[in-house]
N, C-alpha and C. Protein backbone atom coordinates (compact mmCIF):
# COMPACT_ATOMS: atom_id res chain seq x y z
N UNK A 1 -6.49 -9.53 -16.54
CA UNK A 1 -5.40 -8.72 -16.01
C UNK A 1 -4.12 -8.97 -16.80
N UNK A 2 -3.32 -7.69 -17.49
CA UNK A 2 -2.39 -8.10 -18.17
C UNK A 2 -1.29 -8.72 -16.92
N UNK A 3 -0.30 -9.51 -17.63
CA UNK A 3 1.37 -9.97 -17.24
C UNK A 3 1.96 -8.74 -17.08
N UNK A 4 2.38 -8.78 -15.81
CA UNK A 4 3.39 -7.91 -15.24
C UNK A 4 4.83 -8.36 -14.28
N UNK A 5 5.83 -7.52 -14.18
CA UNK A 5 7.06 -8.03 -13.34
C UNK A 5 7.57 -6.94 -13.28
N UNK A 6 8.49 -7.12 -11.74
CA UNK A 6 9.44 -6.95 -11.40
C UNK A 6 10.31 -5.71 -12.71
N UNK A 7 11.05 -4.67 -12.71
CA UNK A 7 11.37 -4.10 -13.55
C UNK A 7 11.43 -4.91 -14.92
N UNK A 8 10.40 -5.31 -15.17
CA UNK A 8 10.21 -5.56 -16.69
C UNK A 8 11.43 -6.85 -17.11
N UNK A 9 11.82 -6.93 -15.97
CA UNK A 9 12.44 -8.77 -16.47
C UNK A 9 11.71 -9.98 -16.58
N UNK A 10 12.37 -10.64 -17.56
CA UNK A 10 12.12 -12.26 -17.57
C UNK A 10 11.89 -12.97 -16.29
N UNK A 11 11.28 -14.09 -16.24
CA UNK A 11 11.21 -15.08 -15.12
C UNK A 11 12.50 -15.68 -14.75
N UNK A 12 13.14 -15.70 -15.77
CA UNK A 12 14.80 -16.56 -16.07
C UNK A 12 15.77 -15.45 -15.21
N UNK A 13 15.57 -14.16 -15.20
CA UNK A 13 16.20 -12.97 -14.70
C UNK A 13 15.89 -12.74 -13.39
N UNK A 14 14.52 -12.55 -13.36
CA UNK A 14 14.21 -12.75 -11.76
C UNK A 14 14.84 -13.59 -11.18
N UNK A 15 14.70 -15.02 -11.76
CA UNK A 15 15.46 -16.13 -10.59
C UNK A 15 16.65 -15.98 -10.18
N UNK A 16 17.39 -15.28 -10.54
CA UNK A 16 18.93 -15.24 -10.08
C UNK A 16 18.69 -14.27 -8.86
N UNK A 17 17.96 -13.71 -8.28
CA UNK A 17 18.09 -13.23 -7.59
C UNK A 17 18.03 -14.39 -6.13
N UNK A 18 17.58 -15.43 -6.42
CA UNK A 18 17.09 -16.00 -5.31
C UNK A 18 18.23 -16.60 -4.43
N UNK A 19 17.78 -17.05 -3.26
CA UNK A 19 19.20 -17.91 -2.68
C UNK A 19 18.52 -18.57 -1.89
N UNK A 20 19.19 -19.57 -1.56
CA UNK A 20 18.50 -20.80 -0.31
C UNK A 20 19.07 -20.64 1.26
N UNK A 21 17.95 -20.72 1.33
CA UNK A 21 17.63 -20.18 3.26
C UNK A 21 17.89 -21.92 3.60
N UNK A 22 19.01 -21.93 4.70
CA UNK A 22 18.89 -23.28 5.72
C UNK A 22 18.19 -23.14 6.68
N UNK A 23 17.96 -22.37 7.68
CA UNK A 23 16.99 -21.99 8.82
C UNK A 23 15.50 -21.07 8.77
N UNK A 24 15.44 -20.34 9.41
CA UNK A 24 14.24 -19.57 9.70
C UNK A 24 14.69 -18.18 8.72
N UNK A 25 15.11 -18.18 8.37
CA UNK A 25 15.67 -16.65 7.14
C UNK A 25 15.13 -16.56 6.14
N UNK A 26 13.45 -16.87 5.86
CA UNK A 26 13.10 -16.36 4.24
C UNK A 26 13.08 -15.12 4.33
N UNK A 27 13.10 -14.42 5.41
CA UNK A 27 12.65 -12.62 5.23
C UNK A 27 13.86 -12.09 4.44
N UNK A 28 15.13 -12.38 5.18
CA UNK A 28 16.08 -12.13 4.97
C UNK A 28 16.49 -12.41 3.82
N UNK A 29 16.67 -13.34 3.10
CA UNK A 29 16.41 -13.88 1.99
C UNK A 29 15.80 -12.85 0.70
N UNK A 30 14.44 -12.90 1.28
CA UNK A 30 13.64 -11.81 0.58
C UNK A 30 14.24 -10.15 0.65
N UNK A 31 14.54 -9.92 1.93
CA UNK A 31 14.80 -8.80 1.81
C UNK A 31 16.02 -8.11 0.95
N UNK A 32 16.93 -9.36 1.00
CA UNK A 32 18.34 -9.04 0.23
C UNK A 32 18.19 -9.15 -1.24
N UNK A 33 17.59 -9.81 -1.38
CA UNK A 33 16.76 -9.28 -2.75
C UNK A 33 16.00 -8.87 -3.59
N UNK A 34 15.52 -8.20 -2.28
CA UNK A 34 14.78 -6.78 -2.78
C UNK A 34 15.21 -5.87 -3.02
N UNK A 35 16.44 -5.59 -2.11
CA UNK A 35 17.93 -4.26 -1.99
C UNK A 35 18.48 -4.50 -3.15
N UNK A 36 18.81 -5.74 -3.57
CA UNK A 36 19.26 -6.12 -4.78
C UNK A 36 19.20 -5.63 -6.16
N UNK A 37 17.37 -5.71 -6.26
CA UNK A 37 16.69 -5.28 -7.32
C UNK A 37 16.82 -3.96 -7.50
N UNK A 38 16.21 -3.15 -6.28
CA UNK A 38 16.41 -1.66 -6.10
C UNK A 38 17.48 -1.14 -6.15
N UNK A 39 18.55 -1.26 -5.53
CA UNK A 39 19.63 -0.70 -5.59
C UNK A 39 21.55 -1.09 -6.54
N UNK A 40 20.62 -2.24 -6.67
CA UNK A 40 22.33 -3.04 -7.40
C UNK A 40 23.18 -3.51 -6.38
N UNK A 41 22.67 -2.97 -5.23
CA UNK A 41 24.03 -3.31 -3.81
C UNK A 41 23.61 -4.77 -3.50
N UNK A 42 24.54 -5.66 -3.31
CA UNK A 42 24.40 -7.17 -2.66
C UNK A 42 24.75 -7.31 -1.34
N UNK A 43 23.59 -7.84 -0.58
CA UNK A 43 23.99 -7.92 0.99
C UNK A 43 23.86 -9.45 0.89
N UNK A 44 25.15 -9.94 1.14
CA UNK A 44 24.95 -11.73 1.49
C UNK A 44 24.38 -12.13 2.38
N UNK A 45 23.43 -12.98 2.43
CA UNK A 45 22.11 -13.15 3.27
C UNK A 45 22.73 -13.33 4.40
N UNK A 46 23.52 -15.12 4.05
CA UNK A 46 24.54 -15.01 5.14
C UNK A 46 25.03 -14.73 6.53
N UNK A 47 25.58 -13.58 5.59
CA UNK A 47 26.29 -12.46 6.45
C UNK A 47 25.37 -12.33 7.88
N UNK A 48 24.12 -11.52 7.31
CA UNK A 48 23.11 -10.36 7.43
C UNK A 48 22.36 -11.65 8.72
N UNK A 49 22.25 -12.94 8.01
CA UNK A 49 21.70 -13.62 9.16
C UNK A 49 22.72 -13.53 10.19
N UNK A 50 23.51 -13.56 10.28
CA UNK A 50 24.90 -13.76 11.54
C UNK A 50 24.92 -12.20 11.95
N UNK A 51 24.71 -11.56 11.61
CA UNK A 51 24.90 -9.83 12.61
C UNK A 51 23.38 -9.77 13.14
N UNK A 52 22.49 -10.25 11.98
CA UNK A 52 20.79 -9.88 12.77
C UNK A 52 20.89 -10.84 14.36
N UNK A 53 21.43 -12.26 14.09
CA UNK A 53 21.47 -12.95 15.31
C UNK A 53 22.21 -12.69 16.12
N UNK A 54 23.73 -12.08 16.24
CA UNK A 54 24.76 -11.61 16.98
C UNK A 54 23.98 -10.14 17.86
N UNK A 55 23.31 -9.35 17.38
CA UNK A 55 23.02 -8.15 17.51
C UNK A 55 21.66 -8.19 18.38
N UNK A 56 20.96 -9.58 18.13
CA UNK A 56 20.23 -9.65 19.54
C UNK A 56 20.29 -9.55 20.85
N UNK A 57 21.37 -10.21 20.85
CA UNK A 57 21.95 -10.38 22.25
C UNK A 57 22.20 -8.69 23.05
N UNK A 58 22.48 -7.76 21.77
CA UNK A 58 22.89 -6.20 22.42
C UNK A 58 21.73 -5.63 22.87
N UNK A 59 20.46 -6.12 22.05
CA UNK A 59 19.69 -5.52 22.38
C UNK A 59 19.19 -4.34 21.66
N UNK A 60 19.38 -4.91 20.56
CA UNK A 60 19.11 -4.76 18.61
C UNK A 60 18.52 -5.95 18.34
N UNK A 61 16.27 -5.87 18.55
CA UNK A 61 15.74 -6.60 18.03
C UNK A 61 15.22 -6.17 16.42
N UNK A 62 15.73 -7.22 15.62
CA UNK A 62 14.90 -7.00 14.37
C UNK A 62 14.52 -8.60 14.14
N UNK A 63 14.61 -9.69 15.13
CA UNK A 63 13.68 -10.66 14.68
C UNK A 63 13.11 -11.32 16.15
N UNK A 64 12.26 -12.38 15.91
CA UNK A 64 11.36 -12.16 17.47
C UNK A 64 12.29 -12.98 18.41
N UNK A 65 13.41 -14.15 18.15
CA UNK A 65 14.75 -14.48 19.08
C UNK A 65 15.59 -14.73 17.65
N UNK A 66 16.79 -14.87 18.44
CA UNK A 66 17.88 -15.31 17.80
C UNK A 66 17.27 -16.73 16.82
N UNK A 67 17.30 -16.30 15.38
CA UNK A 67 17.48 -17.68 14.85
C UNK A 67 15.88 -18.11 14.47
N UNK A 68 14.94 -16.86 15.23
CA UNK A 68 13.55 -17.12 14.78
C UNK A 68 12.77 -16.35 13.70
N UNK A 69 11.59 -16.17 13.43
CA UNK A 69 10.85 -15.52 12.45
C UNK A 69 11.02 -14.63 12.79
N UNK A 70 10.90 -13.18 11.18
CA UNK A 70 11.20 -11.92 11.69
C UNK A 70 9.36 -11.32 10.96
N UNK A 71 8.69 -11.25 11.62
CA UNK A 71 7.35 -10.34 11.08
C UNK A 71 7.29 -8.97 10.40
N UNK A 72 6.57 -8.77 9.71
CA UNK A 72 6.16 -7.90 8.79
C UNK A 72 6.71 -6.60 9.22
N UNK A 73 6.44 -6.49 10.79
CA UNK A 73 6.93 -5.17 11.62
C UNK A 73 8.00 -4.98 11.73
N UNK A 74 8.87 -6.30 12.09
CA UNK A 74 10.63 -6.09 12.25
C UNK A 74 11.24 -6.01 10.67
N UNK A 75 10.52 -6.90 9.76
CA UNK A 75 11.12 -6.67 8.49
C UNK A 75 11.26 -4.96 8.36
N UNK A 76 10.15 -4.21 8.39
CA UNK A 76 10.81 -2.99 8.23
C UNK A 76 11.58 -2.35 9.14
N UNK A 77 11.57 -2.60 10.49
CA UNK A 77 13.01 -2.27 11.25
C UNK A 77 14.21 -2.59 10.89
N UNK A 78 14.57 -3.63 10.24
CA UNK A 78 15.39 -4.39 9.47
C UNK A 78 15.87 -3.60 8.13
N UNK A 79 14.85 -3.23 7.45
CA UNK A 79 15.19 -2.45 6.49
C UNK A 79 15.89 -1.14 6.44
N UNK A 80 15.17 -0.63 7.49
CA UNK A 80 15.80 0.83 8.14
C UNK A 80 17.67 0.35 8.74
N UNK A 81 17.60 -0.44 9.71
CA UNK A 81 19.11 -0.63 10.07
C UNK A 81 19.71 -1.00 8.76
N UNK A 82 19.33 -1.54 8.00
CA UNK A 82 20.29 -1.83 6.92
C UNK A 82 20.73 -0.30 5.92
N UNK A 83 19.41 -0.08 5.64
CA UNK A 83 19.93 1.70 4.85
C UNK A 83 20.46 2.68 5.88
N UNK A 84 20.44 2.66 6.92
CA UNK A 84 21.02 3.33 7.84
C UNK A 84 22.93 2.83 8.02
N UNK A 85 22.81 1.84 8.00
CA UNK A 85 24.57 1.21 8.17
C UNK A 85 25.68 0.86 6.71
N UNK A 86 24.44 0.81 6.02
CA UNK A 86 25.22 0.28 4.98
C UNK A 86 24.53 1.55 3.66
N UNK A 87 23.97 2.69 4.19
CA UNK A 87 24.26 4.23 2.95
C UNK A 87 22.78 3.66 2.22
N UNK A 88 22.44 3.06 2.17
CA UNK A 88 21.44 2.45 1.18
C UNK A 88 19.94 3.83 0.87
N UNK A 89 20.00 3.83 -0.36
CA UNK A 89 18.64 4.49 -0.79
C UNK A 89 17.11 4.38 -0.92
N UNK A 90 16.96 3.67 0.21
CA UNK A 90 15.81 2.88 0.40
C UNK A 90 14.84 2.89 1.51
N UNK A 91 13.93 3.36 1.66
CA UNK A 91 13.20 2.91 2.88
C UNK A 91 11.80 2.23 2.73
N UNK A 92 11.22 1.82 3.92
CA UNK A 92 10.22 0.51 3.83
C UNK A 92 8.95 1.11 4.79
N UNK A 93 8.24 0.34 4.11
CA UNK A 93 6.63 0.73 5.59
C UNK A 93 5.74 -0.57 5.12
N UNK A 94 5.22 -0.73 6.51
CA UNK A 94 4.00 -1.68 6.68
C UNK A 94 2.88 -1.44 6.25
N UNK A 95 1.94 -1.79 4.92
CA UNK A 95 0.74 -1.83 4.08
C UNK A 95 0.11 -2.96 3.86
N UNK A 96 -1.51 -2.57 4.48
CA UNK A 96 -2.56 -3.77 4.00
C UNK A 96 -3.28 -3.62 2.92
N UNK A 97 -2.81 -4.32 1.67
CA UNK A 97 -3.35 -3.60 0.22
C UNK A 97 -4.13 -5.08 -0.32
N UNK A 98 -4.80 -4.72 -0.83
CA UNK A 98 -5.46 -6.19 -1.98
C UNK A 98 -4.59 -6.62 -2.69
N UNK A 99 -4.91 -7.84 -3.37
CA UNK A 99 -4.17 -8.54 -4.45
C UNK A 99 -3.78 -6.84 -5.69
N UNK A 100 -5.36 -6.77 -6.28
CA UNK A 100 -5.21 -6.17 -7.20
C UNK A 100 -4.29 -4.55 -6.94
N UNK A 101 -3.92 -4.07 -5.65
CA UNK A 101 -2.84 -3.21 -6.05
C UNK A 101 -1.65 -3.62 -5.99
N UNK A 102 -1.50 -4.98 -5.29
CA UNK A 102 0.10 -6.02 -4.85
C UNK A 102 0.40 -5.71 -6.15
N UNK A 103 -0.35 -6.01 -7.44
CA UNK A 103 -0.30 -6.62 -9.30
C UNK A 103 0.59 -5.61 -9.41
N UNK A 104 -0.08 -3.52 -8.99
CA UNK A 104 0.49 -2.60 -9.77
C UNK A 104 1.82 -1.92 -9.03
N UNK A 105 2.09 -3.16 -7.70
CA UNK A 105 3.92 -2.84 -7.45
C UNK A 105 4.44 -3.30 -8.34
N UNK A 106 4.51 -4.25 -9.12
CA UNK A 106 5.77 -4.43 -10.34
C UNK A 106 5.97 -3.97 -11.50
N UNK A 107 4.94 -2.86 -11.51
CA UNK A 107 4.83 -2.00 -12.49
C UNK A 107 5.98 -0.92 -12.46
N UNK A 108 6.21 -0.68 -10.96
CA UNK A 108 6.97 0.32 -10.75
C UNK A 108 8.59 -0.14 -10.51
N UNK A 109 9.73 1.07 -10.91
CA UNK A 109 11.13 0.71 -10.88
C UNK A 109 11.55 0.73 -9.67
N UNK A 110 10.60 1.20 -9.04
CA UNK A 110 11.26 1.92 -7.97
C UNK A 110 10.70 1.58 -5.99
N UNK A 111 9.77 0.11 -6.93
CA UNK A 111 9.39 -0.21 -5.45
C UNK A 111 9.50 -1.61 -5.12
N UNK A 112 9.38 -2.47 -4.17
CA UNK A 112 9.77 -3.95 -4.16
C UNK A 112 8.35 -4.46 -2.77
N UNK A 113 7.90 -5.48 -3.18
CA UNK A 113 6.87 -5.87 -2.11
C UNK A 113 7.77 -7.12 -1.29
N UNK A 114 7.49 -7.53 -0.04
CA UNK A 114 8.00 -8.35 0.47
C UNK A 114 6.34 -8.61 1.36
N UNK A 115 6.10 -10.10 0.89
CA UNK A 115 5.11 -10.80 1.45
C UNK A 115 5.12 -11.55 1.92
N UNK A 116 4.09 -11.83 3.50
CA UNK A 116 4.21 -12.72 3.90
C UNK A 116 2.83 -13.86 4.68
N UNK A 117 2.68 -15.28 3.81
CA UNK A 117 1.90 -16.12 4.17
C UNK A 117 1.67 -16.69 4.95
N UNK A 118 0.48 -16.95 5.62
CA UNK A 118 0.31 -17.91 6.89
C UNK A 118 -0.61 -19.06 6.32
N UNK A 119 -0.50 -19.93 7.20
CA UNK A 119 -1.15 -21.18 7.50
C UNK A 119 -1.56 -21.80 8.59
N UNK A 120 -2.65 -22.81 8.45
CA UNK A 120 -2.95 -23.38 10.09
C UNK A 120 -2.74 -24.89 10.33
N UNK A 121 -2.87 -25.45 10.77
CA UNK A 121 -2.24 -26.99 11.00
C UNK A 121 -3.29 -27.76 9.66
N UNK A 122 -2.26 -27.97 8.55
CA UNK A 122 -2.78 -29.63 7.62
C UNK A 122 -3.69 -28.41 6.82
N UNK A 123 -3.57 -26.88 6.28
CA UNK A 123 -3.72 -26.76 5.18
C UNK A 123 -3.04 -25.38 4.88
N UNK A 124 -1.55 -25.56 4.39
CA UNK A 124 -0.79 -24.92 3.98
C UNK A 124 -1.28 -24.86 2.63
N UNK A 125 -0.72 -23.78 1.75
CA UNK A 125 -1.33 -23.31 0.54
C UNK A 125 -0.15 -24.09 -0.23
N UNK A 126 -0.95 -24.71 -1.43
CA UNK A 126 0.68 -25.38 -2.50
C UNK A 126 1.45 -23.86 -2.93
N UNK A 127 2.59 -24.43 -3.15
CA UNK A 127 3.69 -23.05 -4.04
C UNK A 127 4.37 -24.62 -5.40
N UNK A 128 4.58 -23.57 -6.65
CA UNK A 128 5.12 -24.95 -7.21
C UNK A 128 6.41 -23.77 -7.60
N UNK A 129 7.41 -24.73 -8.04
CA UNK A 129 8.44 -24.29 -9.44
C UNK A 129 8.36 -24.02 -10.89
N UNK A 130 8.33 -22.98 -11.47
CA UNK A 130 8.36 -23.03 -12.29
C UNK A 130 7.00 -23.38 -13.28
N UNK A 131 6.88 -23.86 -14.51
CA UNK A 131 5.70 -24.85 -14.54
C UNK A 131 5.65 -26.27 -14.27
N UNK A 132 6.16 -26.87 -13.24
CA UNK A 132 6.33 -27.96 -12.77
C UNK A 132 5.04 -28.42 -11.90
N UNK A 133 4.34 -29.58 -12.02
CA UNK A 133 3.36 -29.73 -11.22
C UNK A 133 3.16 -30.36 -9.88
N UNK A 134 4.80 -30.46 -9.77
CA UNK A 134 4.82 -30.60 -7.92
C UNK A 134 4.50 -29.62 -7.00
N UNK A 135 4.35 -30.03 -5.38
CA UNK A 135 3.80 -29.06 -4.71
C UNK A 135 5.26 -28.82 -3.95
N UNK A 136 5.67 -27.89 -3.46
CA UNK A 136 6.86 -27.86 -2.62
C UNK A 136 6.51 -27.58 -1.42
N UNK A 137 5.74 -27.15 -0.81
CA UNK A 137 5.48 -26.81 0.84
C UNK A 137 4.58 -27.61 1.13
N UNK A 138 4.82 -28.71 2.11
CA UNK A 138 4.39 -29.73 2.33
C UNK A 138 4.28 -29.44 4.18
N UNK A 139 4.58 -28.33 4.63
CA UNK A 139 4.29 -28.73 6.33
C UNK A 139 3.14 -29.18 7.30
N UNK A 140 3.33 -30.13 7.90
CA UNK A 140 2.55 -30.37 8.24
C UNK A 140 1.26 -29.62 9.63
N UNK A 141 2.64 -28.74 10.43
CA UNK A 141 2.21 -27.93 11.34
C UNK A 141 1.55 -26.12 11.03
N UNK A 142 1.39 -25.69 11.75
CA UNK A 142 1.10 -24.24 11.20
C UNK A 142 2.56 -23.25 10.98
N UNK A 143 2.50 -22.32 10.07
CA UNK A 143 3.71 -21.60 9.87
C UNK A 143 3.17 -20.28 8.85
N UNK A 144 4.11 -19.65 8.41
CA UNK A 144 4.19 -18.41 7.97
C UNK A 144 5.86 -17.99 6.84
N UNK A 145 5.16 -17.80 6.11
CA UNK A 145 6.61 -17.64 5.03
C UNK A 145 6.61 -16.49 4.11
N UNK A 146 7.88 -15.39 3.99
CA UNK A 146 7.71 -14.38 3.67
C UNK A 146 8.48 -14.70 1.79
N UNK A 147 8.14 -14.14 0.96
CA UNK A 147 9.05 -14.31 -0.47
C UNK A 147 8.60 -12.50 -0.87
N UNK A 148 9.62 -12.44 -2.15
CA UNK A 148 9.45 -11.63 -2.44
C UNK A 148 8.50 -11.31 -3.67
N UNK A 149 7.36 -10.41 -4.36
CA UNK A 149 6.75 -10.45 -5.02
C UNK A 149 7.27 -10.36 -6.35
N UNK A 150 7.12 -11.13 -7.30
CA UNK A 150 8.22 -10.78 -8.10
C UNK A 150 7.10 -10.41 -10.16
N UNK A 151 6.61 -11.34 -10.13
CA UNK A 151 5.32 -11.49 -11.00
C UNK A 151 4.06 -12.04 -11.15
N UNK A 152 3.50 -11.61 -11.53
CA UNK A 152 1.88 -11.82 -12.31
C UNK A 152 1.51 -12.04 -13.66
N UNK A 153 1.28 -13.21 -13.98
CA UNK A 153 1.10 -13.90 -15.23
C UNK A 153 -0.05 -14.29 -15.54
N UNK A 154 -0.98 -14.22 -15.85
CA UNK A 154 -2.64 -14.78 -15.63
C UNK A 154 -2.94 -15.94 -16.21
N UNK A 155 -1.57 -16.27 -17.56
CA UNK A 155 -1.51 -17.43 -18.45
C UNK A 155 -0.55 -18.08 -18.10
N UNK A 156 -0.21 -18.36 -16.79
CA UNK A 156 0.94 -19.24 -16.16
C UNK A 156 0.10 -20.12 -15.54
N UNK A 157 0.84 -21.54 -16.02
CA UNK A 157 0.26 -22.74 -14.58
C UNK A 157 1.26 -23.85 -14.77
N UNK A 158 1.36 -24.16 -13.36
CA UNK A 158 2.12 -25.25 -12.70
C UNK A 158 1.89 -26.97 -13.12
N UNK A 159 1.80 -27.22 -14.38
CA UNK A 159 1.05 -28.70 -14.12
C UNK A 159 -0.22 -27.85 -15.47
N UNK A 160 -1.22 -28.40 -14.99
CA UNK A 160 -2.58 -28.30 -15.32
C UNK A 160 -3.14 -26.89 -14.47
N UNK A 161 -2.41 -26.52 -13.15
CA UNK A 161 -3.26 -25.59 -12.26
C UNK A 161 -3.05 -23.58 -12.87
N UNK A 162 -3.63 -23.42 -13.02
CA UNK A 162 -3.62 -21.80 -13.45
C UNK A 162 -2.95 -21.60 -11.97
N UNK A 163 -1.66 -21.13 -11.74
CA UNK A 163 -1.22 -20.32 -10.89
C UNK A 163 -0.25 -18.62 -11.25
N UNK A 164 -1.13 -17.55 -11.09
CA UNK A 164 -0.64 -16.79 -11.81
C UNK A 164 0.06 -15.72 -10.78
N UNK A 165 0.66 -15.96 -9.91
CA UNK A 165 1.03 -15.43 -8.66
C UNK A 165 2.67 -15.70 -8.65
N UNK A 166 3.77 -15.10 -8.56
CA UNK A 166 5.10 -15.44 -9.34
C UNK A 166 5.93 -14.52 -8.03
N UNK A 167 6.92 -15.76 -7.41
CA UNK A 167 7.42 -15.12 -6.82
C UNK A 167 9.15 -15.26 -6.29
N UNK A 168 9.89 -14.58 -6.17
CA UNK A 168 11.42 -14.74 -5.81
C UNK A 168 11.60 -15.14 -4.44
N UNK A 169 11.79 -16.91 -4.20
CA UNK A 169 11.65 -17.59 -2.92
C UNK A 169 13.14 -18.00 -2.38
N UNK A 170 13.35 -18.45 -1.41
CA UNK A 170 14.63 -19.04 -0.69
C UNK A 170 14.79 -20.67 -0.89
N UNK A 171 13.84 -21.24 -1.43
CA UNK A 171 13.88 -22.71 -1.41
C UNK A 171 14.94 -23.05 -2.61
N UNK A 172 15.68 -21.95 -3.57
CA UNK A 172 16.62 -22.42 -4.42
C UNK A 172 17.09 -21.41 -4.83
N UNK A 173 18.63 -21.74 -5.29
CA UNK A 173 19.75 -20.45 -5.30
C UNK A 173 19.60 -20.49 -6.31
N UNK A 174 19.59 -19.29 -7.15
CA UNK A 174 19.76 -18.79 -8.48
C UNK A 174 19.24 -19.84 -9.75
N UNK A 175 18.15 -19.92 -9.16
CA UNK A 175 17.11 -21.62 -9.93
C UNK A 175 16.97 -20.73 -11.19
N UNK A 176 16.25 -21.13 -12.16
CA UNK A 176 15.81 -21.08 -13.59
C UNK A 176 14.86 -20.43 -13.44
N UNK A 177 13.78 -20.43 -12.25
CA UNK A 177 12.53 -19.74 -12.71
C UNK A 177 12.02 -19.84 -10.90
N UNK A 178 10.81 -18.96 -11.08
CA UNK A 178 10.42 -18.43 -9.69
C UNK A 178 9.30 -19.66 -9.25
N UNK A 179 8.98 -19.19 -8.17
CA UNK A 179 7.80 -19.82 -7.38
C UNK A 179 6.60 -19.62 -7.38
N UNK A 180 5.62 -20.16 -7.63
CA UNK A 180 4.22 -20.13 -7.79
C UNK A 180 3.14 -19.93 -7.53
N UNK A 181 2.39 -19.50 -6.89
CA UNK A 181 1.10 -20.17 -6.40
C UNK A 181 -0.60 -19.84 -7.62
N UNK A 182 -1.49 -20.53 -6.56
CA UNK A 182 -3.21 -20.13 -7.39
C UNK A 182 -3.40 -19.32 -6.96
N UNK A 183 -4.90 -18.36 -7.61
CA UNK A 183 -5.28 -17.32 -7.16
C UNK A 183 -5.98 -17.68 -5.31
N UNK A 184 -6.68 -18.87 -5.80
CA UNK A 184 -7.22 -18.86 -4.30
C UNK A 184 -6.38 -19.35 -3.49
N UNK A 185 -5.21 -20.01 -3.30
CA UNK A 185 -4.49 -20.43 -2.30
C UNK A 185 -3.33 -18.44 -1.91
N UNK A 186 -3.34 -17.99 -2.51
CA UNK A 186 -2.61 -16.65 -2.67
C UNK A 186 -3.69 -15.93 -1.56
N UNK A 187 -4.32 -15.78 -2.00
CA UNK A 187 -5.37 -14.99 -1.44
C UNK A 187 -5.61 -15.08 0.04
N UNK A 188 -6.18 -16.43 -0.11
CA UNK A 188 -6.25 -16.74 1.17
C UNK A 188 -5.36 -16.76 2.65
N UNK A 189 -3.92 -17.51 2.29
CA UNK A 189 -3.12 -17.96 2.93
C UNK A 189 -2.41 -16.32 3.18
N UNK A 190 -2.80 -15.36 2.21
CA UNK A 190 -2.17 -14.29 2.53
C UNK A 190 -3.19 -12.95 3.23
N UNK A 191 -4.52 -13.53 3.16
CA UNK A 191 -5.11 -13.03 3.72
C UNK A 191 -5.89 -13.30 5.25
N UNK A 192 -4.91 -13.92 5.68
CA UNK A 192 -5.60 -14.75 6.99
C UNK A 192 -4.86 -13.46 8.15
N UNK A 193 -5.96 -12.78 9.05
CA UNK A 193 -5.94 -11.81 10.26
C UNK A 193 -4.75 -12.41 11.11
N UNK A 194 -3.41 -12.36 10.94
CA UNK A 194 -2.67 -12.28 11.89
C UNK A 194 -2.55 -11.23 13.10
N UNK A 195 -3.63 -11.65 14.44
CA UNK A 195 -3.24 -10.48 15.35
C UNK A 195 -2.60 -9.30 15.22
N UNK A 196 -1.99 -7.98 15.10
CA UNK A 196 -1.56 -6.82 15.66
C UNK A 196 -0.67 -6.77 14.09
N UNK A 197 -0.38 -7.76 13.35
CA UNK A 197 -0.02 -7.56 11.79
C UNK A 197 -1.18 -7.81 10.75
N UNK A 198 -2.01 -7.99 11.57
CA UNK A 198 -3.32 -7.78 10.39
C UNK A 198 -3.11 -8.44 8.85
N UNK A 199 -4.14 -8.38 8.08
CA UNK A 199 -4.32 -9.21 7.02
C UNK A 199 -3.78 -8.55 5.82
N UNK A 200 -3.33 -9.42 4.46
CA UNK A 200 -2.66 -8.82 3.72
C UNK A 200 -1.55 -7.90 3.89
N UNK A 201 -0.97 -8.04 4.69
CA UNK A 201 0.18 -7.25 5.13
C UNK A 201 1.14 -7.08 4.16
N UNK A 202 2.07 -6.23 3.51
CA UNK A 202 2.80 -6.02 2.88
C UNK A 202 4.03 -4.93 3.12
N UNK A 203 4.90 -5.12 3.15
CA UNK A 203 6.48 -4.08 3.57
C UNK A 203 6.93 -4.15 2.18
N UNK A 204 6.76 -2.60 1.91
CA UNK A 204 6.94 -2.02 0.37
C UNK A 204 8.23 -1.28 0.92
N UNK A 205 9.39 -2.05 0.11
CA UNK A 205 10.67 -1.10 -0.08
C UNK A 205 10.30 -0.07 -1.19
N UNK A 206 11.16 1.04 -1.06
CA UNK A 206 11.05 2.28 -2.24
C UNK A 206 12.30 2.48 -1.69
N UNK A 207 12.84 3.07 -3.32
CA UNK A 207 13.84 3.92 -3.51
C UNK A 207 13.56 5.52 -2.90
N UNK A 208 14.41 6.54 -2.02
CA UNK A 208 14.05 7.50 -1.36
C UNK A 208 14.42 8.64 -2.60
């Protein structure tokens, strides 16, 4: 499978998009730089976390409580209030696609994947930095983490490990280079049947 990205940028280019999440906000995270990519407009994550959490309380859900995970479903509710308030040219929908069509979103200018992984207690999937051969997600309990899809490299690896799975994460602000994973930890961890969000789930922004 050839190397592909994100509008045809560098790994070094991609990374600036990233920013570091302190709480439960990788969606958000992800999502703001996905708008980013697509549109040139910058929504400070920030911000966006403090009105998504303020705006619960009205009775404007786009995450499951104040301050908690936002799923595949609210991410695109999320997306919609945002192009709706802030003019944006963009809208989003919920898709269960394979790896091999995830590859032929970064082909396109005009679309952005936002993914999201699960795990079960004591076997979270490794993610590394860069080609660095540390593991960075180390939890010990079960969880779920959304990044944005950013590239596919087939001749990339972390260490010694072929990880050709490349992605724009929250664990570091405007780092040097993206986040990692293997084919089989990708696969898997992203293909595990989450109840009523189902497997391989994917919220594809497009330009309208």
């Amino acid at each position: 499978m050839k190397k592909t990205s994100l509008r045809s940028l560098s790994e070094k280019n991609l990374a600036r998009f990233q920013s570091l999440q302190i709480g439960n906000d990788c969606a958000i995270h992800a999502l703001s730089a996905a708008i980013e990519l697509l549109t040139e407009v910058r929504l400070d994550p920030q911000e966006l976390i403090e009105e998504v959490n303020r705006i619960w309380w009205q009775g404007r859900f786009y995450r499951l409580l104040p301050k908690q995970g936002i799923t595949p479903p609210l991410q695109v509710r999320l997306t919609d209030y945002l192009a709706n308030t802030r003019d944006l040219p963009i809208q989003a929908e919920l898709l269960h696609i394979n790896p091999e069509l995830l590859r032929l979103t970064a082909q396109s200018d005009k679309v952005a994947s936002l993914v999201t992984i699960y795990w079960w207690f004591g076997k979270s999937p490794s993610i590394y930095y860069k080609d660095q051969p540390t593991n960075y997600n180390r939890p010990e309990g079960a969880s779920g983490h959304t990044m944005l899809f950013a590239a596919y490299d087939p001749e990339h690896k972390s260490g010694d490990i072929s990880t050709p799975w490349g992605f724009i994460n929250s664990w570091v602000s405007e780092g040097s280079g993206l986040f990692w994973m293997s084919d089989p930890d990708f696969r898997r961890s992203w293909g595990i049947p989450i109840p009523r969000w189902g497997k391989n789930a994917v919220v594809l922004l497009s330009l309208k």
